[in-house]
Protein backbone atom coordinates (compact mmCIF):
# COMPACT_ATOMS: atom_id res chain seq x y z
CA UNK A 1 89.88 114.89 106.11
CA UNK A 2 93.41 113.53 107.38
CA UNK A 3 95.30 115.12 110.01
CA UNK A 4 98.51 113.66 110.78
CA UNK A 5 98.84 116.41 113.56
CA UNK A 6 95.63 115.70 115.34
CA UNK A 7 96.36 112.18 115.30
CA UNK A 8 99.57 112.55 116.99
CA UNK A 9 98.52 114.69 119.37
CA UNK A 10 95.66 112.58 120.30
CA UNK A 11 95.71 110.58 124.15
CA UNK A 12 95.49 107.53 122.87
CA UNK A 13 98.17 107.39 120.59
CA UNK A 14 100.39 109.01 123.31
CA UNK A 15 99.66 106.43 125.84
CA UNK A 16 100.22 103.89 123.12
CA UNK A 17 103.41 105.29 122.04
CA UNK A 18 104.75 105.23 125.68
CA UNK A 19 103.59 101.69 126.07
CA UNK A 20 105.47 100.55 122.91
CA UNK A 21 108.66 102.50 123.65
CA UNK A 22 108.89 100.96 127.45
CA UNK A 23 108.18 97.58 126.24
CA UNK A 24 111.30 95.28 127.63
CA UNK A 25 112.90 98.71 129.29
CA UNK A 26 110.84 99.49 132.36
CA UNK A 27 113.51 98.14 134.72
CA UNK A 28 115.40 101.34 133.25
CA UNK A 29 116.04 104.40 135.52
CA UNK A 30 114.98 106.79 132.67
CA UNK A 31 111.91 104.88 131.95
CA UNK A 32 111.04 104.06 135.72
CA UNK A 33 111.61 108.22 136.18
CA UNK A 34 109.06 108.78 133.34
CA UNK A 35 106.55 106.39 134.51
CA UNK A 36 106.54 107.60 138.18
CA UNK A 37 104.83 110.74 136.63
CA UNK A 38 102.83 109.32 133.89
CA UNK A 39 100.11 111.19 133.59
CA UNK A 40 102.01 114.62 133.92
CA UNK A 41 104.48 113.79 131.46
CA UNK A 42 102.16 112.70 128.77
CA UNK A 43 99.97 115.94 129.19
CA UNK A 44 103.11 117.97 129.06
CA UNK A 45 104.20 116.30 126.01
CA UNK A 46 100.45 116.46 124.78
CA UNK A 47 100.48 120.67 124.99
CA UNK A 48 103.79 120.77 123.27
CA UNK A 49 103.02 119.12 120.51
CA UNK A 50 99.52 120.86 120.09
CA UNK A 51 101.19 124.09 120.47
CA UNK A 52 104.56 122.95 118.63
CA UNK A 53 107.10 123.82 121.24
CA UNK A 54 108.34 120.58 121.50
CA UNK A 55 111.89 120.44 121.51
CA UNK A 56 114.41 116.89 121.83
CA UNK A 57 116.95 116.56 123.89
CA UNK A 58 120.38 115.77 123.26
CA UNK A 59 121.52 112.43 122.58
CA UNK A 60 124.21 109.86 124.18
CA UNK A 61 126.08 108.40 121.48
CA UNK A 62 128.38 105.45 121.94
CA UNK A 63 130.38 103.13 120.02
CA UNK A 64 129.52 99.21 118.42
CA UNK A 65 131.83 96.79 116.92
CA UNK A 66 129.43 94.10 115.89
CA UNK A 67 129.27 93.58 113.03
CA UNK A 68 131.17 96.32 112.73
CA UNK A 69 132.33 99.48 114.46
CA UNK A 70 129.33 102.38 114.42
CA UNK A 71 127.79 105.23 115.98
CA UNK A 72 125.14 104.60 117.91
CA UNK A 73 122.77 107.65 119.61
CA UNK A 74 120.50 107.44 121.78
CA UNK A 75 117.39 110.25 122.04
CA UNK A 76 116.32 110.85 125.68
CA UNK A 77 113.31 108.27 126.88
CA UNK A 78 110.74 111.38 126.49
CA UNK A 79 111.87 112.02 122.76
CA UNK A 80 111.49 107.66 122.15
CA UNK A 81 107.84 108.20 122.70
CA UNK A 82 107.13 111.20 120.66
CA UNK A 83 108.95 109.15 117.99
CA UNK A 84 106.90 106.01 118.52
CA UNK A 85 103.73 108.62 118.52
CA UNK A 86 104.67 109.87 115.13
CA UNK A 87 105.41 106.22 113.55
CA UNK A 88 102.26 105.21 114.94
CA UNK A 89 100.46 107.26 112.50
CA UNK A 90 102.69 107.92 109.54
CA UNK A 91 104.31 104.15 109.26
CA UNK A 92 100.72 103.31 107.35
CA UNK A 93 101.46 105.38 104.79
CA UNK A 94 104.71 104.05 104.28
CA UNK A 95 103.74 100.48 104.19
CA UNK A 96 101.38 100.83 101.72
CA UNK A 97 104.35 102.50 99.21
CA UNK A 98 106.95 99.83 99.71
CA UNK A 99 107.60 96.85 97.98
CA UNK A 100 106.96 93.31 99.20
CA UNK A 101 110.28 92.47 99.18
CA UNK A 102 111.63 95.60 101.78
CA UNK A 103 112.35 93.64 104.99
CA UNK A 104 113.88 95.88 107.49
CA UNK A 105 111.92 97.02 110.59
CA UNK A 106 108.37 96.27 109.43
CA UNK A 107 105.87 93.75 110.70
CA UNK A 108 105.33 90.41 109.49
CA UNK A 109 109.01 91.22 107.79
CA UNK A 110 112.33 91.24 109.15
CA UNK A 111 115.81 89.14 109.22
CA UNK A 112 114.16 84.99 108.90
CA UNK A 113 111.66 86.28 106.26
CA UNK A 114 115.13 87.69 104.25
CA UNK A 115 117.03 84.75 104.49
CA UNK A 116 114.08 82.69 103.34
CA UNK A 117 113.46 85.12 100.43
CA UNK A 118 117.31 85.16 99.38
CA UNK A 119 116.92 81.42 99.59
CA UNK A 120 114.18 80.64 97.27
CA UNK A 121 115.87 83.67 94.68
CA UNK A 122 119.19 81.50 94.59
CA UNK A 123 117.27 77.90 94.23
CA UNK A 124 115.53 79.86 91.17
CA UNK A 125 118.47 81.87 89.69
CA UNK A 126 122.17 81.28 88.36
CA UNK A 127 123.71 84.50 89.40
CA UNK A 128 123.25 87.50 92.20
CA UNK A 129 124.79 91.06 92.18
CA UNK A 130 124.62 91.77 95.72
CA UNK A 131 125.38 95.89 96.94
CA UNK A 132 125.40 97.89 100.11
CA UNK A 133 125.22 101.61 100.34
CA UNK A 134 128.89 103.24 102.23
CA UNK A 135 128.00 104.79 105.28
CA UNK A 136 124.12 105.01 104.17
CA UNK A 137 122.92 106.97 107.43
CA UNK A 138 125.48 109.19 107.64
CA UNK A 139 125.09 110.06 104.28
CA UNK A 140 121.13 110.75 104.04
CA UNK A 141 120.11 113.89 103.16
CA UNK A 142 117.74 115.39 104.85
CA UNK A 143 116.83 118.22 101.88
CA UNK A 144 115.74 115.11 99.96
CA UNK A 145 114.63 112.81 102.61
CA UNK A 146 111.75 115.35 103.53
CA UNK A 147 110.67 116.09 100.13
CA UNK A 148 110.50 112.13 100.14
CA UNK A 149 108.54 111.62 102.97
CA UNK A 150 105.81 114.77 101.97
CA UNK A 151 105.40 112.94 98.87
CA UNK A 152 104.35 109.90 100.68
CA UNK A 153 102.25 111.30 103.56
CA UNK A 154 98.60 112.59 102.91
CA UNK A 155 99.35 116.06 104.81
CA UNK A 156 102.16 117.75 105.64
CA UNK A 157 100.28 119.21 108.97
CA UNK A 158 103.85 117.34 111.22
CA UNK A 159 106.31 118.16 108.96
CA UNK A 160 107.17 120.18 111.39
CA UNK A 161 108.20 118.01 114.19
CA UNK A 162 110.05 115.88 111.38
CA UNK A 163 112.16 118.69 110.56
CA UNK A 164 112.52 119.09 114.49
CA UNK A 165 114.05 115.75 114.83
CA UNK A 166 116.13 115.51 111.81
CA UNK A 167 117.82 119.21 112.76
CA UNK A 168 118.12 117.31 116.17
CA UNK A 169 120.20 115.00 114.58
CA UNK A 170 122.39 117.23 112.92
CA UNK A 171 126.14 116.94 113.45
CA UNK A 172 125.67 113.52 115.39
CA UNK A 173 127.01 111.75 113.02
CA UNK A 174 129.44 114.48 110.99
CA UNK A 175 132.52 112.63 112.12
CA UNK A 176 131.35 109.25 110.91
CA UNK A 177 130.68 110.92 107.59
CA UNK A 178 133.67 111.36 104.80
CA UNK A 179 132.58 113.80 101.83
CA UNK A 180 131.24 112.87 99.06
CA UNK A 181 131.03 115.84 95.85
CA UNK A 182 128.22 114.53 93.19
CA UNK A 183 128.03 115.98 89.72
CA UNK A 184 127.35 120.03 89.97
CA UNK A 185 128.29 120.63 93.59
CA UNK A 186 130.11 123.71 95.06
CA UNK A 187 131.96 124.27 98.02
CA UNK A 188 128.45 124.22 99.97
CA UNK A 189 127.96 121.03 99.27
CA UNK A 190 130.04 120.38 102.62
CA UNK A 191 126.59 122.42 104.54
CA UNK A 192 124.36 120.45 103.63
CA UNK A 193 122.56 118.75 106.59
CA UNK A 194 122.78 114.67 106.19
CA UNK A 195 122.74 111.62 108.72
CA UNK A 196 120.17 109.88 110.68
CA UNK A 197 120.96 109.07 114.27
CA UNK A 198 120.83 104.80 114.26
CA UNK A 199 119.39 104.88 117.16
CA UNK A 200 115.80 106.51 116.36
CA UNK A 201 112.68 104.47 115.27
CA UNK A 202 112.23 107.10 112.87
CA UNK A 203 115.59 106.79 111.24
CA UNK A 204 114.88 103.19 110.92
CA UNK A 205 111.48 103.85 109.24
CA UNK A 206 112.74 107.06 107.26
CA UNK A 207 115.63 105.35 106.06
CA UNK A 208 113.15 102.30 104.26
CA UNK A 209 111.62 105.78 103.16
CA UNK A 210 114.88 107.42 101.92
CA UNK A 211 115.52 104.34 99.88
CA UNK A 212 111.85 103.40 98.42
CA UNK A 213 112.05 105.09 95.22
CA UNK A 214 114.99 102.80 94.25
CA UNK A 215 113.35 99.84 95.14
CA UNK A 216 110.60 101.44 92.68
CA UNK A 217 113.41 102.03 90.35
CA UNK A 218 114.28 98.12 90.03
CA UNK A 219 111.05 96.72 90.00
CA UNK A 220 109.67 99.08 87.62
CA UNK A 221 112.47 100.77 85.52
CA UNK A 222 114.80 97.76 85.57
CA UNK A 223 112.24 95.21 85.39
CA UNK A 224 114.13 93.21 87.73
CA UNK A 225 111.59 90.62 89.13
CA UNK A 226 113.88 88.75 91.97
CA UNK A 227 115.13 91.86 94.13
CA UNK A 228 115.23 92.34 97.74
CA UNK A 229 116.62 94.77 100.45
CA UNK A 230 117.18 95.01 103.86
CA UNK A 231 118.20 98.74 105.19
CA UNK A 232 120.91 98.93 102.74
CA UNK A 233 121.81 95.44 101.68
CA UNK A 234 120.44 94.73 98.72
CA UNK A 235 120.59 91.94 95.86
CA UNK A 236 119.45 91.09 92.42
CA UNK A 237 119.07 87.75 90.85
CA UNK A 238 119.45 86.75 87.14
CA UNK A 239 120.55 83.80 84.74
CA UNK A 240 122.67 85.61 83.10
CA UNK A 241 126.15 87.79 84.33
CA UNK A 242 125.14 90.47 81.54
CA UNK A 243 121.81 90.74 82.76
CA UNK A 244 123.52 92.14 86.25
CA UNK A 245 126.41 94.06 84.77
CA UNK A 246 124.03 96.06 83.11
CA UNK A 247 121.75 96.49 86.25
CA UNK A 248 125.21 97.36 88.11
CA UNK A 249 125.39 100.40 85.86
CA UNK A 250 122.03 101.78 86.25
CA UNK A 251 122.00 101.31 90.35
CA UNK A 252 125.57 103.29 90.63
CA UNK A 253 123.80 106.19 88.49
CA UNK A 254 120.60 106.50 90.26
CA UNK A 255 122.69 105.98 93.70
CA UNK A 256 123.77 109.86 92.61
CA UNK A 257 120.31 110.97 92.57
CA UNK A 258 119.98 110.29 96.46
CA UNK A 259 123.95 111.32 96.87
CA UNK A 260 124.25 108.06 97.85
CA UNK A 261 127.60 105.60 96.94
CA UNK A 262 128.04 101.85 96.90
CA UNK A 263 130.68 99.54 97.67
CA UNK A 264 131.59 99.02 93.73
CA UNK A 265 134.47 96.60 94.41
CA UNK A 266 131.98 94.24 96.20
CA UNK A 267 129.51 94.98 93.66
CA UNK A 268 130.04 92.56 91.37
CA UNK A 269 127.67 89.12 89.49
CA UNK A 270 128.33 85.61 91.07
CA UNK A 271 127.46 82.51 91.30
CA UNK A 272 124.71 82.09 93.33
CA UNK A 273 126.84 78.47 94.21
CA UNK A 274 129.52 80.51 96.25
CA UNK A 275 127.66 81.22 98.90
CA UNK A 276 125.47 84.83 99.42
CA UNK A 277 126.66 86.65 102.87
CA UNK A 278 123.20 88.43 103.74
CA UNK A 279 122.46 89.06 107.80
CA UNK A 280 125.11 87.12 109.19
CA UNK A 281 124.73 83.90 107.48
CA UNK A 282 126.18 82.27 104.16
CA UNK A 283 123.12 81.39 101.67
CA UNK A 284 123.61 78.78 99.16
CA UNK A 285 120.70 77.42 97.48
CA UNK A 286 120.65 73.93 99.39
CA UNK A 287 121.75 75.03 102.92
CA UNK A 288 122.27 77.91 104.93
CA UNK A 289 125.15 78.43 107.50
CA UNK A 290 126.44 80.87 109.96
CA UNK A 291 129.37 83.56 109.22
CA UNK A 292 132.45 82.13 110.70
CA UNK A 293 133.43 85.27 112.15
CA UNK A 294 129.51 85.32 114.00
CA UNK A 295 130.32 81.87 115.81
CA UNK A 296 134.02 82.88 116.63
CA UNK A 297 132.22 86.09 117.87
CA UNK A 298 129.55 84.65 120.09
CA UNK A 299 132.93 81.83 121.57
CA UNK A 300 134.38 84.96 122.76
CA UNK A 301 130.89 86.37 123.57
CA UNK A 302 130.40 83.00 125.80
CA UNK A 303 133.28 82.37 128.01
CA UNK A 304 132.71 86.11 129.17
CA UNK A 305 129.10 85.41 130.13
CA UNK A 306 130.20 82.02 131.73
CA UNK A 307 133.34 84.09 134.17
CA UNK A 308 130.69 87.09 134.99
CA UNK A 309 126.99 86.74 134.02
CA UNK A 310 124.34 85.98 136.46
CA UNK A 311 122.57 82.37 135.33
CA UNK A 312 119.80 84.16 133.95
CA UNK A 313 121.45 86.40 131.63
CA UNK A 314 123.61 83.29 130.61
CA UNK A 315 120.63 81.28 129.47
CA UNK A 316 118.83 84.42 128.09
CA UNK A 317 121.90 85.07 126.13
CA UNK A 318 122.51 81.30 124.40
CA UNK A 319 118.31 80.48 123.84
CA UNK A 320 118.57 84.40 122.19
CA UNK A 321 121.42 83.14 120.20
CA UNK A 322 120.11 79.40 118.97
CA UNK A 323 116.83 80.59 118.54
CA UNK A 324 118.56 82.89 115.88
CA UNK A 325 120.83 79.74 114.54
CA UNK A 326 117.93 77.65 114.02
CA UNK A 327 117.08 79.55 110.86
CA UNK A 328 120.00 78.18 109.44
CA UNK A 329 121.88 74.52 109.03
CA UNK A 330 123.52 74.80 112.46
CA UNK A 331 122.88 71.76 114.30
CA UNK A 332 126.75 70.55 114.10
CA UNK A 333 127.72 74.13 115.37
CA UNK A 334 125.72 74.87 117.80
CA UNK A 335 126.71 70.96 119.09
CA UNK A 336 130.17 72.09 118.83
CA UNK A 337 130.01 75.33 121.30
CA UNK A 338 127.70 74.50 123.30
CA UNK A 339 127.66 70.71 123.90
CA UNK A 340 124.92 68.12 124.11
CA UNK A 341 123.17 69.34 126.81
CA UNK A 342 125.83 71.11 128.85
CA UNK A 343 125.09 74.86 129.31
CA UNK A 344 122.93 75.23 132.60
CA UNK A 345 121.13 71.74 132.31
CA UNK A 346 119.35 72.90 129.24
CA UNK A 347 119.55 71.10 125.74
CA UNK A 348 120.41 73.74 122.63
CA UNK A 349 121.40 71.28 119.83
């Protein structure tokens, strides 16, 4: 029989999860500090979460402004690799309940796979009613996130530590959040605990989980065959504007049912001709170009790096940054900033 517990407390899985949560950050001092002690620290981590005394520290939250300003937190390097422990184990439950067409944060997904899905939808389809959840993970609810994520794990034998790190979480994000009252709240309504730390691996996987019975909701209920999502980006794809107006309905109601709101004045059926902004590019169905504000972005970006960077974090930064352009119809822009063949003798065009 399944036991979510004894697989997370098992040795392997704890030297596994340290592995993956140091991977590309053990030049850090907080990593480098856990390392020097390996074997100690995993064993102490090991007892605590047989004996469930584990408790996270508190997080360091600071400030983003691409693309937009938010909250990030960061857990403590010991609390990464219980997290990484527990989405070792639970993450292949979740996969096998979400939809093909979920893209955030899983493997063989991601951002390229997106734009190439939202690609072939608007070659296929006349129209797209494309939505994003306001300020989604500030605004999960953790009452209904866990009864989520019991329903989709085979035990509930670490629903314990979940509810550790959620109530970890708590009040991380509270000034991020503005209230929102749903049908048949009181004044408690303001108590209720909410928000996922952006940060966490587990918000990143819980929050696919948070919003997998409304992908199950337009495939099944709304029938709607050309959907996709990534965290809370979402679009639809029709032939028709009525077919989406009437899908726009049904998504705001079942939005309450997670206490969840969208943007409704960007919610609305267009041609798929104008151009779909999804992940920082502009979709049409014959070509695919960068956000103007992302290349006037990485300008400002560059001449910084070129004044203070050391050559190696220069050319890390620009092959990062074409690699990601190449997914799109870029070669005139990337020709553009960076030149021929110009930036540290390499050639990025």
């Amino acid at each position: 029989m399944i036991n979510i517990q004894e697989q997370l407390c098992d040795w392997d899985n704890l030297t596994l999860a340290y592995k993956n949560a140091s991977r590309g950050k053990r030049g850090r001092q907080a990593t480098a500090q856990f390392e020097y002690l390996l074997a100690d620290n995993l064993l102490a981590l090991q007892s605590e979460l047989e004996n469930k005394s584990y408790s996270p520290g508190k997080y360091r939250s600071f400030h983003i402004h691409e693309p937009k300003k938010r909250l990030i937190s960061a857990a403590p390097f010991r609390d990464r690799v219980v997290h990484h422990a527990l989405c070792n184990i639970t993450t292949l439950y979740f996969e096998k309940r979400f939809i093909p067409t979920s893209y955030a944060n899983r493997v063989g997904k991601g951002t390229h796979r997106a734009l190439d899905e939202c690609q072939r939808l608007a070659r296929r389809y006349k129209y797209v009613l494309q939505c994003d959840v306001k300020q989604f993970f500030p605004s999960i609810d953790h009452a209904l996130l866990k009864d989520t994520l019991k329903g989709m794990l085979p035990d509930d034998s670490a629903l314990w530590l979940i509810e550790r790190i959620l109530a970890s979480g708590e009040g991380v994000l509270s000034e991020e959040y503005a209230m929102v009252y749903f049908a048949g709240d009181d004044l408690f309504a303001i108590h209720r605990p909410r928000g996922l730390p952006i940060g966490n691996l587990t918000s990143q996987w819980w929050a696919n989980c948070y919003l997998d019975r409304f992908d199950q909701f337009v495939k099944r209920e709304l029938s709607c065959r050309a959907y996709l999502r990534y965290v809370d980006d979402f679009l639809l794809f029709a032939d028709d504007k009525q077919t989406l107006w009437a899908s726009r309905s049904a998504l705001l109601e079942r939005m309450k049912r997670l206490r969840l709101t969208l943007h409704e004045e960007r919610a609305i059926p267009r041609p798929v001709t104008d151009g779909i902004k999804f992940l920082g590019f502009v979709i049409h169905p014959e070509k695919r170009l960068l956000k103007r504000e992302k290349g006037i972005a990485y300008q400002r970006k560059l001449k910084q790096l070129l004044r203070t960077a050391s050559t190696e974090t220069l050319k890390a930064s620009v092959q990062g940054w074409v690699n990601h352009l190449r997914y799109g119809d870029t070669w005139g822009l990337r020709r553009a900033i960076l030149g021929k063949s110009n930036i540290l003798g390499e050639t990025y065009v």
